[in-house]
ModelCIF file with pLDDT and N, C-alpha, C, O atoms, coordinates in Angstrom:
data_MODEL
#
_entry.id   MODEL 
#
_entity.id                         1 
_entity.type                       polymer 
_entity.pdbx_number_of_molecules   1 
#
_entity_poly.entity_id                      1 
_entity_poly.type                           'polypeptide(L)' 
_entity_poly.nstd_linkage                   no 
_entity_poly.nstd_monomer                   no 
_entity_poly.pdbx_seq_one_letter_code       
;(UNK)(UNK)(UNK)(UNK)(UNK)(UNK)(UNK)(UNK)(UNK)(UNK)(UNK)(UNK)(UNK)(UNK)(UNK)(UNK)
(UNK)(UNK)(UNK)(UNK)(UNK)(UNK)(UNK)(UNK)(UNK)(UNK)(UNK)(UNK)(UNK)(UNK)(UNK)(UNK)
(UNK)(UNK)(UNK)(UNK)(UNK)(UNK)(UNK)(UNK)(UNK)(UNK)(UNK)(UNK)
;
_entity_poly.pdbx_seq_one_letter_code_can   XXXXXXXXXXXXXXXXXXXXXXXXXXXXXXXXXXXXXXXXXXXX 
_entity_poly.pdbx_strand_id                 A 
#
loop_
_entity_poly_seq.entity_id 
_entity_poly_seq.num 
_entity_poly_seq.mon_id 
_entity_poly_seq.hetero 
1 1  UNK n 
1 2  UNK n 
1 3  UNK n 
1 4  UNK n 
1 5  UNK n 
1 6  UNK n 
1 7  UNK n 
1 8  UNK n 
1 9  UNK n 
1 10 UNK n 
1 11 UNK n 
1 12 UNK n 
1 13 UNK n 
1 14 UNK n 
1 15 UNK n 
1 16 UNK n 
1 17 UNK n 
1 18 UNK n 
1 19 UNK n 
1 20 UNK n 
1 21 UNK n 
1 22 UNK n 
1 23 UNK n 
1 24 UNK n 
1 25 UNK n 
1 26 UNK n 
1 27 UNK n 
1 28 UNK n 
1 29 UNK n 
1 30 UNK n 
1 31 UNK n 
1 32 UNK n 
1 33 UNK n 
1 34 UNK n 
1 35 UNK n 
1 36 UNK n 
1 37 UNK n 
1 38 UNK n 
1 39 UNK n 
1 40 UNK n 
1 41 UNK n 
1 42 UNK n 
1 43 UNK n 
1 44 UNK n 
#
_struct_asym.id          A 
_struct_asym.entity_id   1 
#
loop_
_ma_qa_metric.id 
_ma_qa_metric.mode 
_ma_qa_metric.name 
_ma_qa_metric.software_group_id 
_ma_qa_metric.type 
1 global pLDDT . pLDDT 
2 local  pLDDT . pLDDT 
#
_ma_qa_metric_global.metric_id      1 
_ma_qa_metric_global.metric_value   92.45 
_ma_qa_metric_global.model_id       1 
_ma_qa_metric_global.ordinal_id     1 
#
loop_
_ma_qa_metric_local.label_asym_id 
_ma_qa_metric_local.label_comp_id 
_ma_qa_metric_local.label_seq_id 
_ma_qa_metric_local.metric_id 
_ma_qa_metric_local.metric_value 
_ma_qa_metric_local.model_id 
_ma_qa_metric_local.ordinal_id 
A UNK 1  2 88.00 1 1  
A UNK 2  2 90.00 1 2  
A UNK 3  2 88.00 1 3  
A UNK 4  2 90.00 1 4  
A UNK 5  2 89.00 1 5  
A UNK 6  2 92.00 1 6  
A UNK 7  2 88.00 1 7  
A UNK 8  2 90.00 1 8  
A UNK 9  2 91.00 1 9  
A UNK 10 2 90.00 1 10 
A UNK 11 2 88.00 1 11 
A UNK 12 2 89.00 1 12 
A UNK 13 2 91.00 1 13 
A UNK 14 2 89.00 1 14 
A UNK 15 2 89.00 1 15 
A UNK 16 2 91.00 1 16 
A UNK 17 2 91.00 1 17 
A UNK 18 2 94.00 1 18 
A UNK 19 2 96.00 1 19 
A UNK 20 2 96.00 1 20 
A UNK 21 2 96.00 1 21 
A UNK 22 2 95.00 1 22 
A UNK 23 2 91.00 1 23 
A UNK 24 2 90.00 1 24 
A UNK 25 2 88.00 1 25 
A UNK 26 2 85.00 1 26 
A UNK 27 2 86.00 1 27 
A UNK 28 2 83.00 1 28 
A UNK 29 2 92.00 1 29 
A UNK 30 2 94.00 1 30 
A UNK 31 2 96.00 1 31 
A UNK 32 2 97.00 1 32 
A UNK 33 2 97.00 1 33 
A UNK 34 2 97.00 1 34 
A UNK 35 2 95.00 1 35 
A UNK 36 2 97.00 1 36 
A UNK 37 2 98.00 1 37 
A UNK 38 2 97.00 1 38 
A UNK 39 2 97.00 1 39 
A UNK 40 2 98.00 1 40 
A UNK 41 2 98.00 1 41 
A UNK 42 2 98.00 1 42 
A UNK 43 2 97.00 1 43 
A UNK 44 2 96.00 1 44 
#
loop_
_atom_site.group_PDB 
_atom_site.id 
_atom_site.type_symbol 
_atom_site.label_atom_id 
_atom_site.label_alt_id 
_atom_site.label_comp_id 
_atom_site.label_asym_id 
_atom_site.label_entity_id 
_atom_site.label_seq_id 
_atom_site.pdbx_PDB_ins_code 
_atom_site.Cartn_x 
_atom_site.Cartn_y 
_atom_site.Cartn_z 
_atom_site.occupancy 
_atom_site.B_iso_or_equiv 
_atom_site.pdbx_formal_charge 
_atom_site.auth_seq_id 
_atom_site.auth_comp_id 
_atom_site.auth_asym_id 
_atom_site.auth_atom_id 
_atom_site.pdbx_PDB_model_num 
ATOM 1   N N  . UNK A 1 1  ? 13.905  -4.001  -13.119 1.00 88.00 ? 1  UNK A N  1 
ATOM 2   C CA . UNK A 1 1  ? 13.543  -2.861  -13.957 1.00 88.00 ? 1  UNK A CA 1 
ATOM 3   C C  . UNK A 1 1  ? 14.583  -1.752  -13.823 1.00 88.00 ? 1  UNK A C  1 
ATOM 4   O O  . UNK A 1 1  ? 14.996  -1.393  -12.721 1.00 88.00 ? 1  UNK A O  1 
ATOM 5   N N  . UNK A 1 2  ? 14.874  -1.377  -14.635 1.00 90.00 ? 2  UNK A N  1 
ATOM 6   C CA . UNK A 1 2  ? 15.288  0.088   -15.186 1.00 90.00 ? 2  UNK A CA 1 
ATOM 7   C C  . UNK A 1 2  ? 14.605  1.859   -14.050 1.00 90.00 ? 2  UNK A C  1 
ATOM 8   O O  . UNK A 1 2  ? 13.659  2.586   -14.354 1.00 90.00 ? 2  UNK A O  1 
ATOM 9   N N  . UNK A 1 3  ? 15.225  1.945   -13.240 1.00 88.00 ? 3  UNK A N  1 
ATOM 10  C CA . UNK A 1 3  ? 14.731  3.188   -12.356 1.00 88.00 ? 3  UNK A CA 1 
ATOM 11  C C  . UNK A 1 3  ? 14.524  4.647   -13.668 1.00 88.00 ? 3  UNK A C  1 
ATOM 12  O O  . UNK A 1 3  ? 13.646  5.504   -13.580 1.00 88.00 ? 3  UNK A O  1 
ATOM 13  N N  . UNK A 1 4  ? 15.181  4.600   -14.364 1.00 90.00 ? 4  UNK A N  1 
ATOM 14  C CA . UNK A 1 4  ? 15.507  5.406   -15.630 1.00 90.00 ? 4  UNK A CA 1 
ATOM 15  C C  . UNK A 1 4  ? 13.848  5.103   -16.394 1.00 90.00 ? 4  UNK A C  1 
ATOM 16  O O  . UNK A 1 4  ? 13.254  6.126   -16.734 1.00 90.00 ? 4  UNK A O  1 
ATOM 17  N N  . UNK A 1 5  ? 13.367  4.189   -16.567 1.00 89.00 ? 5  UNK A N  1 
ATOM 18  C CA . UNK A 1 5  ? 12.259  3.810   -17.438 1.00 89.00 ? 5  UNK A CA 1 
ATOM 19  C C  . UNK A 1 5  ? 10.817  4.428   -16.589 1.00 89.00 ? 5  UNK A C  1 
ATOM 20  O O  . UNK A 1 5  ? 10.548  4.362   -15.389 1.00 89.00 ? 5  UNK A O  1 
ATOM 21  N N  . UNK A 1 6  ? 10.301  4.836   -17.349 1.00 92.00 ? 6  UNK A N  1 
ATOM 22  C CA . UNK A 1 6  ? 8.986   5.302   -16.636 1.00 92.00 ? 6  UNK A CA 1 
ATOM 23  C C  . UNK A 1 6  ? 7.943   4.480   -16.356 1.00 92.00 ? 6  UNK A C  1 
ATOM 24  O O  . UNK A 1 6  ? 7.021   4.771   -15.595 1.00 92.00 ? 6  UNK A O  1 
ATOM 25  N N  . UNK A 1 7  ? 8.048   3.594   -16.873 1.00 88.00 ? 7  UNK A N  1 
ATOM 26  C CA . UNK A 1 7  ? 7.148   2.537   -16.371 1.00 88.00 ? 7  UNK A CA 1 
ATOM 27  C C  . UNK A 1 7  ? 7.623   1.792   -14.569 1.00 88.00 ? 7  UNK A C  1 
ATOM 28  O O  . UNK A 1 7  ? 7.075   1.307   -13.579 1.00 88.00 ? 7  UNK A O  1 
ATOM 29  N N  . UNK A 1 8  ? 8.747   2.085   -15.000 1.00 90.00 ? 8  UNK A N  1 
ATOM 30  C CA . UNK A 1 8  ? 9.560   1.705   -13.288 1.00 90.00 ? 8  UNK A CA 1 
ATOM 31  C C  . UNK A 1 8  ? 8.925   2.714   -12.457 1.00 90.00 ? 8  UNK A C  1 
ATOM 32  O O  . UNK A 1 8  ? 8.456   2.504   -11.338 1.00 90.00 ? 8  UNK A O  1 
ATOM 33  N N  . UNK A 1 9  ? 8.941   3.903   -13.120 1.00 91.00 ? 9  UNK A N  1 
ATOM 34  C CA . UNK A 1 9  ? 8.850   4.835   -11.961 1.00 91.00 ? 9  UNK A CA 1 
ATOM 35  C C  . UNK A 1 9  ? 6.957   5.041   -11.680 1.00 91.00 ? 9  UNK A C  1 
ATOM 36  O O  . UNK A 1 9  ? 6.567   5.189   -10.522 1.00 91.00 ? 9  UNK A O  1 
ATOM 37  N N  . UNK A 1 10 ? 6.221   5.030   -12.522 1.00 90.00 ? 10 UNK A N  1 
ATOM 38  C CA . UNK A 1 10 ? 5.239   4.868   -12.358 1.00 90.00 ? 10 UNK A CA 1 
ATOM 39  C C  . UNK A 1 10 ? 4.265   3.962   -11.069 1.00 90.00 ? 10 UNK A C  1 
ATOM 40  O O  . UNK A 1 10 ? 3.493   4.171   -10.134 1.00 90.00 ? 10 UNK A O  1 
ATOM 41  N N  . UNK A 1 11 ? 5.035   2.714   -11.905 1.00 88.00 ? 11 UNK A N  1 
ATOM 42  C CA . UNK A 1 11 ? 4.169   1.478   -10.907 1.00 88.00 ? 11 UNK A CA 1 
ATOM 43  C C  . UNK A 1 11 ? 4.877   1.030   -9.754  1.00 88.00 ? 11 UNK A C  1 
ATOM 44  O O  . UNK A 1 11 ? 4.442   0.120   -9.048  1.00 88.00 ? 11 UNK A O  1 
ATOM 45  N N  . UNK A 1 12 ? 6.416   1.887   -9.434  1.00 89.00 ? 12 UNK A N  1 
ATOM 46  C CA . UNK A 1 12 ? 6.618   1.876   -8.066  1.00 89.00 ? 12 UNK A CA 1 
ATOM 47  C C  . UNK A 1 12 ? 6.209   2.902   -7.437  1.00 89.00 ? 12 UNK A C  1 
ATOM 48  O O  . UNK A 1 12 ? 6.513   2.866   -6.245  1.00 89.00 ? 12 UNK A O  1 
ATOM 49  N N  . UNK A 1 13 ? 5.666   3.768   -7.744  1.00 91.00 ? 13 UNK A N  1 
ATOM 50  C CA . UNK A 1 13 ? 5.358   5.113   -6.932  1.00 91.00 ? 13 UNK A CA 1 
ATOM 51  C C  . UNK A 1 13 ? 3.918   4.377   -6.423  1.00 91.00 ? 13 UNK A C  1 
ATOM 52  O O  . UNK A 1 13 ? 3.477   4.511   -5.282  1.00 91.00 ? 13 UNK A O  1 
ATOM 53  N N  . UNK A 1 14 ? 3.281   3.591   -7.464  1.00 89.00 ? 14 UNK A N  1 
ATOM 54  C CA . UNK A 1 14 ? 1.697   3.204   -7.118  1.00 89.00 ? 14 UNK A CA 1 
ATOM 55  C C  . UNK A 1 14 ? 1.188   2.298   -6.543  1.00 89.00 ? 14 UNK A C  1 
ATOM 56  O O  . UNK A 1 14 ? 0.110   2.020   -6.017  1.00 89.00 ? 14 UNK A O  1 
ATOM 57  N N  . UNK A 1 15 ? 2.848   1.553   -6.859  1.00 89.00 ? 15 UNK A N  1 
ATOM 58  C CA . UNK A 1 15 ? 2.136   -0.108  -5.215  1.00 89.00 ? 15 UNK A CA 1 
ATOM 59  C C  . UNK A 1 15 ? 3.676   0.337   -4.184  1.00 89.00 ? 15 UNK A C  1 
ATOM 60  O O  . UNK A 1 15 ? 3.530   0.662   -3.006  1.00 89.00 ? 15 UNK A O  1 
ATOM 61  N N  . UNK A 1 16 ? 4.621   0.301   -4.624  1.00 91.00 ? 16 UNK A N  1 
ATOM 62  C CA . UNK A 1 16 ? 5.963   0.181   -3.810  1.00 91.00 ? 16 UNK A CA 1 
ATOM 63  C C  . UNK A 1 16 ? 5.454   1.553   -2.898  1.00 91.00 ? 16 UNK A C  1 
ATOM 64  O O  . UNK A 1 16 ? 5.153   1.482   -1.706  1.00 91.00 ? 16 UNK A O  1 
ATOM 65  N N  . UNK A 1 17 ? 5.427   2.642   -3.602  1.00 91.00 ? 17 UNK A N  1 
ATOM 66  C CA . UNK A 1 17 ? 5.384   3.469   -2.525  1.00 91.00 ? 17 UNK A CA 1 
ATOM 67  C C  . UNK A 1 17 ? 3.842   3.517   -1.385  1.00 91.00 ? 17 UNK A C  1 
ATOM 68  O O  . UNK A 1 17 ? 3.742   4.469   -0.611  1.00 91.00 ? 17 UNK A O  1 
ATOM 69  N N  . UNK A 1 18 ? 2.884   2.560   -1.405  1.00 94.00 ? 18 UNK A N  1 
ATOM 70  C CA . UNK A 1 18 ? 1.794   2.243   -0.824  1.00 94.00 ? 18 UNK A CA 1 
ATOM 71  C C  . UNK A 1 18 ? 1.873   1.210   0.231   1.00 94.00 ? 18 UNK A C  1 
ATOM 72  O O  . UNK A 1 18 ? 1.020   0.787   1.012   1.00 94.00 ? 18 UNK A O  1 
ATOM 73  N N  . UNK A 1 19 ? 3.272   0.877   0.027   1.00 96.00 ? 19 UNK A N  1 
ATOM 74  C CA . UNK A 1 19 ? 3.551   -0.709  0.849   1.00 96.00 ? 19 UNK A CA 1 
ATOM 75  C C  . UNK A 1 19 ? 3.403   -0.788  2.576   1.00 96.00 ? 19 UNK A C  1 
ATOM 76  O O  . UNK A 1 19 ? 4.118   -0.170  3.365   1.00 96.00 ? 19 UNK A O  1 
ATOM 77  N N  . UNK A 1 20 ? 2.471   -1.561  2.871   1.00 96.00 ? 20 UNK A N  1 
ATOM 78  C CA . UNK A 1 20 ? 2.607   -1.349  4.334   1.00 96.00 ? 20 UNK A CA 1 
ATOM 79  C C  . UNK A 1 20 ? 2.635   -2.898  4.822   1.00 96.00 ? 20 UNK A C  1 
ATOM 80  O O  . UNK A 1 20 ? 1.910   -3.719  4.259   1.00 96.00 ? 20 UNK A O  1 
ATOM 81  N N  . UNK A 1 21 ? 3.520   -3.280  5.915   1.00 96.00 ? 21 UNK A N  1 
ATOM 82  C CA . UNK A 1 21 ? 3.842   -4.492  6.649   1.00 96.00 ? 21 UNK A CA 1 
ATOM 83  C C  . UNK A 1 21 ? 3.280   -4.741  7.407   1.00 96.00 ? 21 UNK A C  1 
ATOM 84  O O  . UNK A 1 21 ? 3.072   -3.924  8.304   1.00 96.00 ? 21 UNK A O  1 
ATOM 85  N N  . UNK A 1 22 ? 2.696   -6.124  7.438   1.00 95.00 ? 22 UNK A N  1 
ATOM 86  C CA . UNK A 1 22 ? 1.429   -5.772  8.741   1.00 95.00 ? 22 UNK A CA 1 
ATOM 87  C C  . UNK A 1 22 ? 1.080   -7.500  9.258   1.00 95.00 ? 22 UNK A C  1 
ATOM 88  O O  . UNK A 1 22 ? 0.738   -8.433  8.532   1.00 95.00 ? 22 UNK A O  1 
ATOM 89  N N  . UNK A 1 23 ? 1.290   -7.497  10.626  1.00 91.00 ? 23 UNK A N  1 
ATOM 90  C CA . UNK A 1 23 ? 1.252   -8.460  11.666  1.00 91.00 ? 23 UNK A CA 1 
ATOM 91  C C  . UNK A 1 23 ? -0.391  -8.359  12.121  1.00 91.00 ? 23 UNK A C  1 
ATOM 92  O O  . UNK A 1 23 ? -0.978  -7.296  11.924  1.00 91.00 ? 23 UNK A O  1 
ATOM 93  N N  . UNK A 1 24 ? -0.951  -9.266  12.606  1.00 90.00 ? 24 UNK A N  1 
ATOM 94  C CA . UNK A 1 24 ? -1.809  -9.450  12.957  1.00 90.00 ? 24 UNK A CA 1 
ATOM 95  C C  . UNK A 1 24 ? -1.950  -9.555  15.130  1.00 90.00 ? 24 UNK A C  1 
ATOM 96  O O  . UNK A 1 24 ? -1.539  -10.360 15.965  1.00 90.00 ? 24 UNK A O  1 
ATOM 97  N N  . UNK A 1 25 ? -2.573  -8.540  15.176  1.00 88.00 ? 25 UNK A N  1 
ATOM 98  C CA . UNK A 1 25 ? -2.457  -8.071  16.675  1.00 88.00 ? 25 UNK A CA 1 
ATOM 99  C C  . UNK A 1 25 ? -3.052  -9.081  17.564  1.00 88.00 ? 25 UNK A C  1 
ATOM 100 O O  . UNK A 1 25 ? -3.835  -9.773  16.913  1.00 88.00 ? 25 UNK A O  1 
ATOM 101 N N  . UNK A 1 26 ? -2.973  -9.501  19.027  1.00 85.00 ? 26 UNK A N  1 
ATOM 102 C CA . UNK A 1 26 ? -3.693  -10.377 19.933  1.00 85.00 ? 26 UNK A CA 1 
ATOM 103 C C  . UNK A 1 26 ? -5.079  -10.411 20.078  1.00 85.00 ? 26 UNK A C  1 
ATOM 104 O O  . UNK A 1 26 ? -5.596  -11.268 20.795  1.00 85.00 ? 26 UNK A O  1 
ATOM 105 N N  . UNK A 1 27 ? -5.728  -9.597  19.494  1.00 86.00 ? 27 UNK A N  1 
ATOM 106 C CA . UNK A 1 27 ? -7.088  -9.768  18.733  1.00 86.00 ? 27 UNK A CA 1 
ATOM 107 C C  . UNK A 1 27 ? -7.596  -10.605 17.314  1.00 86.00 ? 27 UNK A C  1 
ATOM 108 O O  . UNK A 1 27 ? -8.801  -10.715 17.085  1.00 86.00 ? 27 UNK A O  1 
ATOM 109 N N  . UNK A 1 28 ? -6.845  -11.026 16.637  1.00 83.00 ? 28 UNK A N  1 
ATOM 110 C CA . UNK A 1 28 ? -6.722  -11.139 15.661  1.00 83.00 ? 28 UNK A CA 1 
ATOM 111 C C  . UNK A 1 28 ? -7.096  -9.781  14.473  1.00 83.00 ? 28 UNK A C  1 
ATOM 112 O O  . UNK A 1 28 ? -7.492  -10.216 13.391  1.00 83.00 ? 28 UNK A O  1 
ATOM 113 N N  . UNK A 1 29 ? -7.050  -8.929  14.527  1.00 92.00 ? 29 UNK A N  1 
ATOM 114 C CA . UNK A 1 29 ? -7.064  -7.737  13.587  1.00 92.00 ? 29 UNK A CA 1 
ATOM 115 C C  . UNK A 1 29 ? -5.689  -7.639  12.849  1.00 92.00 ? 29 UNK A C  1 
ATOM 116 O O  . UNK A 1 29 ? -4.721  -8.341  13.145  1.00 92.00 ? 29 UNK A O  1 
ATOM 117 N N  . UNK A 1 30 ? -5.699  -6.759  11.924  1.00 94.00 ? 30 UNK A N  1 
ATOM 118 C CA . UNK A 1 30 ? -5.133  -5.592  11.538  1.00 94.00 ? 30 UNK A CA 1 
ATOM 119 C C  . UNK A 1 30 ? -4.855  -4.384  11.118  1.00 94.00 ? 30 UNK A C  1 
ATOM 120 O O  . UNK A 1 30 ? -5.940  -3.804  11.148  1.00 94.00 ? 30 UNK A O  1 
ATOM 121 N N  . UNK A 1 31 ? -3.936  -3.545  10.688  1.00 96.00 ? 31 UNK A N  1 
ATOM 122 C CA . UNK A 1 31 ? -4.328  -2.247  10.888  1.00 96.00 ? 31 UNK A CA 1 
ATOM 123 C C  . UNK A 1 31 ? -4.162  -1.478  9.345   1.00 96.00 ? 31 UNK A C  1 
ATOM 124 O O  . UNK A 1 31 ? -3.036  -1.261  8.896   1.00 96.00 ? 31 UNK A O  1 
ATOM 125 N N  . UNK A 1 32 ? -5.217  -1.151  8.703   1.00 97.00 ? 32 UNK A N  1 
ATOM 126 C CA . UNK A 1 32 ? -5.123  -0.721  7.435   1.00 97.00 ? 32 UNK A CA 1 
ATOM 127 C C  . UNK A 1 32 ? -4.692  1.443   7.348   1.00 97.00 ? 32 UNK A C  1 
ATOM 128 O O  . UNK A 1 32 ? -5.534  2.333   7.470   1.00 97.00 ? 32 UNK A O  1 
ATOM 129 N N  . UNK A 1 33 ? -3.753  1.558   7.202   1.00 97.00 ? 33 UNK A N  1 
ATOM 130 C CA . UNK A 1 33 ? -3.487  2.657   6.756   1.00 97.00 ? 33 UNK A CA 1 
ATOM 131 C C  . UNK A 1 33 ? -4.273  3.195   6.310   1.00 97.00 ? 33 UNK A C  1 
ATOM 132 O O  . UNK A 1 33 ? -4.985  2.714   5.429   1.00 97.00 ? 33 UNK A O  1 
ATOM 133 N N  . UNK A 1 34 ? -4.423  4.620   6.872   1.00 97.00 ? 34 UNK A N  1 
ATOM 134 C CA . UNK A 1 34 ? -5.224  5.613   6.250   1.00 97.00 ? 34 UNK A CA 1 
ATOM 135 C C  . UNK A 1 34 ? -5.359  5.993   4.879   1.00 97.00 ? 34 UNK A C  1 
ATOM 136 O O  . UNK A 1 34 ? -6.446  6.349   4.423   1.00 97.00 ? 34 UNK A O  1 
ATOM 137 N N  . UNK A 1 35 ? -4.166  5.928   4.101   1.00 95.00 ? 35 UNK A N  1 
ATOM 138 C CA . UNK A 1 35 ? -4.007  6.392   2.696   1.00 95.00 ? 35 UNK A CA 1 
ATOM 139 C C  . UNK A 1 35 ? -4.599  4.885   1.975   1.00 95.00 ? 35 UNK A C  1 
ATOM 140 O O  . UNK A 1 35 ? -5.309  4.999   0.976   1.00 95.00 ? 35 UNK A O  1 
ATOM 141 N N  . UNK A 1 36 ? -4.306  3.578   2.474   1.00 97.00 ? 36 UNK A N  1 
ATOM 142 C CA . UNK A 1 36 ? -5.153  2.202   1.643   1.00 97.00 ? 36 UNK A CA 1 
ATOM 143 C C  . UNK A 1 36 ? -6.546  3.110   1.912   1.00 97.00 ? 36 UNK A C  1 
ATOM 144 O O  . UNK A 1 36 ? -6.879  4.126   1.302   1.00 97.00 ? 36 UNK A O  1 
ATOM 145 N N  . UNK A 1 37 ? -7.206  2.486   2.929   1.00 98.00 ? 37 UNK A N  1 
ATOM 146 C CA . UNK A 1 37 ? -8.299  3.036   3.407   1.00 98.00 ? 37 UNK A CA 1 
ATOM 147 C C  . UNK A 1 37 ? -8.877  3.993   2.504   1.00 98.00 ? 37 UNK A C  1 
ATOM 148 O O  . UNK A 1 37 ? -9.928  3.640   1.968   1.00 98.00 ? 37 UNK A O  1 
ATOM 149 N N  . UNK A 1 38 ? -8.332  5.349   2.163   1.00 97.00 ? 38 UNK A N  1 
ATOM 150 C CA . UNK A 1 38 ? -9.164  6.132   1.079   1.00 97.00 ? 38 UNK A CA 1 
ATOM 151 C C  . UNK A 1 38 ? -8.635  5.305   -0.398  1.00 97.00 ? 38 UNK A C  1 
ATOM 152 O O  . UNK A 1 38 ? -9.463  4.930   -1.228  1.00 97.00 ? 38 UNK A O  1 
ATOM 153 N N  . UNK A 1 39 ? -7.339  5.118   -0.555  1.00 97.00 ? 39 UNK A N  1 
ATOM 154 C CA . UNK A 1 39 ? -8.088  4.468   -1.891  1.00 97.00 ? 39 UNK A CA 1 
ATOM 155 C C  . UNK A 1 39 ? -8.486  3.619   -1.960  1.00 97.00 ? 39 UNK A C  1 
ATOM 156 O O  . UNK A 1 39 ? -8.273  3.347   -3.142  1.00 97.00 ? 39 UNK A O  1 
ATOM 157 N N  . UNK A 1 40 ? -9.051  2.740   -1.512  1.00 98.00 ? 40 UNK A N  1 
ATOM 158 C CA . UNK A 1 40 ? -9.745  1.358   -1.724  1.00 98.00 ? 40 UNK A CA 1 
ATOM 159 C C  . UNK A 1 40 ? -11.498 2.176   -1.177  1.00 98.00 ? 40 UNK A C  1 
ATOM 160 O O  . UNK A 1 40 ? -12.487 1.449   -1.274  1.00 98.00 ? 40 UNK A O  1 
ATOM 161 N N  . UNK A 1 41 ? -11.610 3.056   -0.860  1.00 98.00 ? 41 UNK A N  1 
ATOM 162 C CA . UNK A 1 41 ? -12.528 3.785   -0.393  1.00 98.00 ? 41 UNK A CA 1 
ATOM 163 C C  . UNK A 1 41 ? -13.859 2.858   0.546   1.00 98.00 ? 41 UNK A C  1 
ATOM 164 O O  . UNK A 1 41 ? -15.015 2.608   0.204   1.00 98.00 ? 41 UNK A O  1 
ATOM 165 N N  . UNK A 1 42 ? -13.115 2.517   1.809   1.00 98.00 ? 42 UNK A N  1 
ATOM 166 C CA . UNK A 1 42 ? -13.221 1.635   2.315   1.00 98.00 ? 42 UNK A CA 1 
ATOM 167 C C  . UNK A 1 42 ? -14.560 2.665   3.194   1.00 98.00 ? 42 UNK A C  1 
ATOM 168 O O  . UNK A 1 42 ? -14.394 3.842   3.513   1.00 98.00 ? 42 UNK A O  1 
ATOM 169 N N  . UNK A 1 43 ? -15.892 1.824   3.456   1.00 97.00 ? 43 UNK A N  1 
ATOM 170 C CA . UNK A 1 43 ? -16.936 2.471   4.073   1.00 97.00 ? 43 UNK A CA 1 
ATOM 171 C C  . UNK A 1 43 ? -16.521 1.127   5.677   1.00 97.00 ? 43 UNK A C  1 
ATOM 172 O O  . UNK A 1 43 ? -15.473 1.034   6.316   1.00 97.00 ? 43 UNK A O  1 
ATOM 173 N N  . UNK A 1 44 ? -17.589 0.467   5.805   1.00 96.00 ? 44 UNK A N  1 
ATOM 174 C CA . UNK A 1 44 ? -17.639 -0.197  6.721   1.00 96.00 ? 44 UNK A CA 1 
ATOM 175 C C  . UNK A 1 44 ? -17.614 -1.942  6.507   1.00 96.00 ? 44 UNK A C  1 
ATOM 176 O O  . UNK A 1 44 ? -17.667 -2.685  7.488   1.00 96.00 ? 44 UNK A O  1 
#
């Protein structure tokens, strides 16, 4: 995509800039970011 095009800039600001990398700890968990967390508006 085109960085110039607003559609570029849009839907990377809304997943690209949300991106988090994530390993699974010696518990088997992982760790969801605070900012996923409210938008997915995660209760329990």
């Amino acid at each position: 995509m085109k960085t110039s095009d607003e559609a570029y800039r849009i839907m990377s600001r809304r997943i690209l800039g949300s991106v988090q990398e994530v390993e699974i700890d010696a518990q088997g968990r992982l760790s969801i970011s605070p900012t996923l967390r409210e938008f997915a508006k995660f209760k329990e």
